[in-house]
Protein backbone atom coordinates (compact mmCIF):
# COMPACT_ATOMS: atom_id res chain seq x y z
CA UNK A 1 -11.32 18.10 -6.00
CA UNK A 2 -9.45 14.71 -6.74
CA UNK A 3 -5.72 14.26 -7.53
CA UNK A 4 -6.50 13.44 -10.61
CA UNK A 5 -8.32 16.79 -11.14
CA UNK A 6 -5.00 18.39 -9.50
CA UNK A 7 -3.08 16.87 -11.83
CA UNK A 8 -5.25 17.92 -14.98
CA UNK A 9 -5.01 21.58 -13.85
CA UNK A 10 -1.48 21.09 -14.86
CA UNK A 11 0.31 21.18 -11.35
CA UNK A 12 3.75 19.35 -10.93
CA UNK A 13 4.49 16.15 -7.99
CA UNK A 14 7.01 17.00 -5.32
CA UNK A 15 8.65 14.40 -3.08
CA UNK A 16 9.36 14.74 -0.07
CA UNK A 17 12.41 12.42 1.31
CA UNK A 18 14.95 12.59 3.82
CA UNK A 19 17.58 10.18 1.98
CA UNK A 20 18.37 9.95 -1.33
CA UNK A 21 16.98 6.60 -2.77
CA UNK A 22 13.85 6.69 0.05
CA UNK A 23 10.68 5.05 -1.30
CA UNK A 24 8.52 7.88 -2.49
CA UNK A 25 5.71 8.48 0.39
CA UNK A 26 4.51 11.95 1.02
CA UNK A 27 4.46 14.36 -2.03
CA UNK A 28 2.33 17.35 -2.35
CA UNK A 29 2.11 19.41 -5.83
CA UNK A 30 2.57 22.60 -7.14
CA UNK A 31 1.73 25.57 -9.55
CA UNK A 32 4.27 28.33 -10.21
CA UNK A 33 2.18 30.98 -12.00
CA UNK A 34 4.98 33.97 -11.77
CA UNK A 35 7.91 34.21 -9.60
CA UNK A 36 6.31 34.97 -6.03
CA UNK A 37 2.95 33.84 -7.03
CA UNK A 38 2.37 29.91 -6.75
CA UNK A 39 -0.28 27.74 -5.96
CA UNK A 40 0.31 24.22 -3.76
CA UNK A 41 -1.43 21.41 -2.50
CA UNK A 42 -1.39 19.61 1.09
CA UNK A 43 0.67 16.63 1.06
CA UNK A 44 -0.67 13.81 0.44
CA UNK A 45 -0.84 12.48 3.94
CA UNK A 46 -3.40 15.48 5.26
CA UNK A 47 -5.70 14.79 2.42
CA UNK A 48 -8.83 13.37 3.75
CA UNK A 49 -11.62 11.26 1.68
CA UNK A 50 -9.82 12.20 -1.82
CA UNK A 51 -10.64 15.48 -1.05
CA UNK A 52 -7.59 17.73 -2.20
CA UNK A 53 -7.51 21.53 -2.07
CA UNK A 54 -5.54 24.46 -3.79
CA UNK A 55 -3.76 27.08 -1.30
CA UNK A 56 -2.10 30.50 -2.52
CA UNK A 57 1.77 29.58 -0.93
CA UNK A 58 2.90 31.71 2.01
CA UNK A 59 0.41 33.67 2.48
CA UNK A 60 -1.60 34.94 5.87
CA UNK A 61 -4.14 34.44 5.90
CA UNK A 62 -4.74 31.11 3.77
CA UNK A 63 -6.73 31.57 0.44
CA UNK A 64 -7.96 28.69 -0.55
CA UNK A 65 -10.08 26.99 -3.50
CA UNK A 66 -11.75 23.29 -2.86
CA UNK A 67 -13.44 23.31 -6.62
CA UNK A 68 -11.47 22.28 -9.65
CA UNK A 69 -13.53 24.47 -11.94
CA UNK A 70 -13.17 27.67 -9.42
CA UNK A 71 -9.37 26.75 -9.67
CA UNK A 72 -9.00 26.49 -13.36
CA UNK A 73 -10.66 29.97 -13.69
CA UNK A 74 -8.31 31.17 -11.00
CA UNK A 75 -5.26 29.93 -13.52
CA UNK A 76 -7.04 30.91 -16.73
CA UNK A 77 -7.18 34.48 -15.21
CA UNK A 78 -3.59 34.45 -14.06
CA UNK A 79 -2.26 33.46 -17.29
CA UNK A 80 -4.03 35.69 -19.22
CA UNK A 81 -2.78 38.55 -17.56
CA UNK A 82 0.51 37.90 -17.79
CA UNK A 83 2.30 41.01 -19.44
CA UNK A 84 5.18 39.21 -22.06
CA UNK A 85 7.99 41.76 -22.16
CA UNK A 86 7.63 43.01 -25.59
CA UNK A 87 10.95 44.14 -27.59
């Protein structure tokens, strides 16, 4: 999938800097679905061709997704089984 496609799927940038004020260079983004249960990207620097993927964070071993479509299922799934506490 593209950035772009990343992007549309509704995850958020994150820079990565040593020093405050650094010029903005490797990033990576991310999805927090639930606490514990978030979705990220490679940085930007270990993307090859435009070719981003989707990874489930911390997890052994790596689930990944390549396809926008199979991710935005993934999310649509995730969301709609989200139990609201009810009062």
């Amino acid at each position: 999938m593209t950035e772009k496609e990343v992007q549309l799927l509704g995850f958020v940038k994150e820079v990565i800097s040593e020093y405050e004020g650094e010029i903005e260079s490797d990033y990576y983004y991310v999805l927090d679905m639930v606490d514990g249960l978030t979705l990220i990207t490679p940085t930007n620097d270990e993307v090859k061709n435009n070719e981003w993927y989707v990874e489930f964070f911390n997890t052994d071993p790596l689930v990944r997704f390549n396809k926008m479509e199979e991710v935005q299922i993934l999310v649509n799934k995730i969301t709609n089984a989200i139990v609201k506490n009810e009062k």
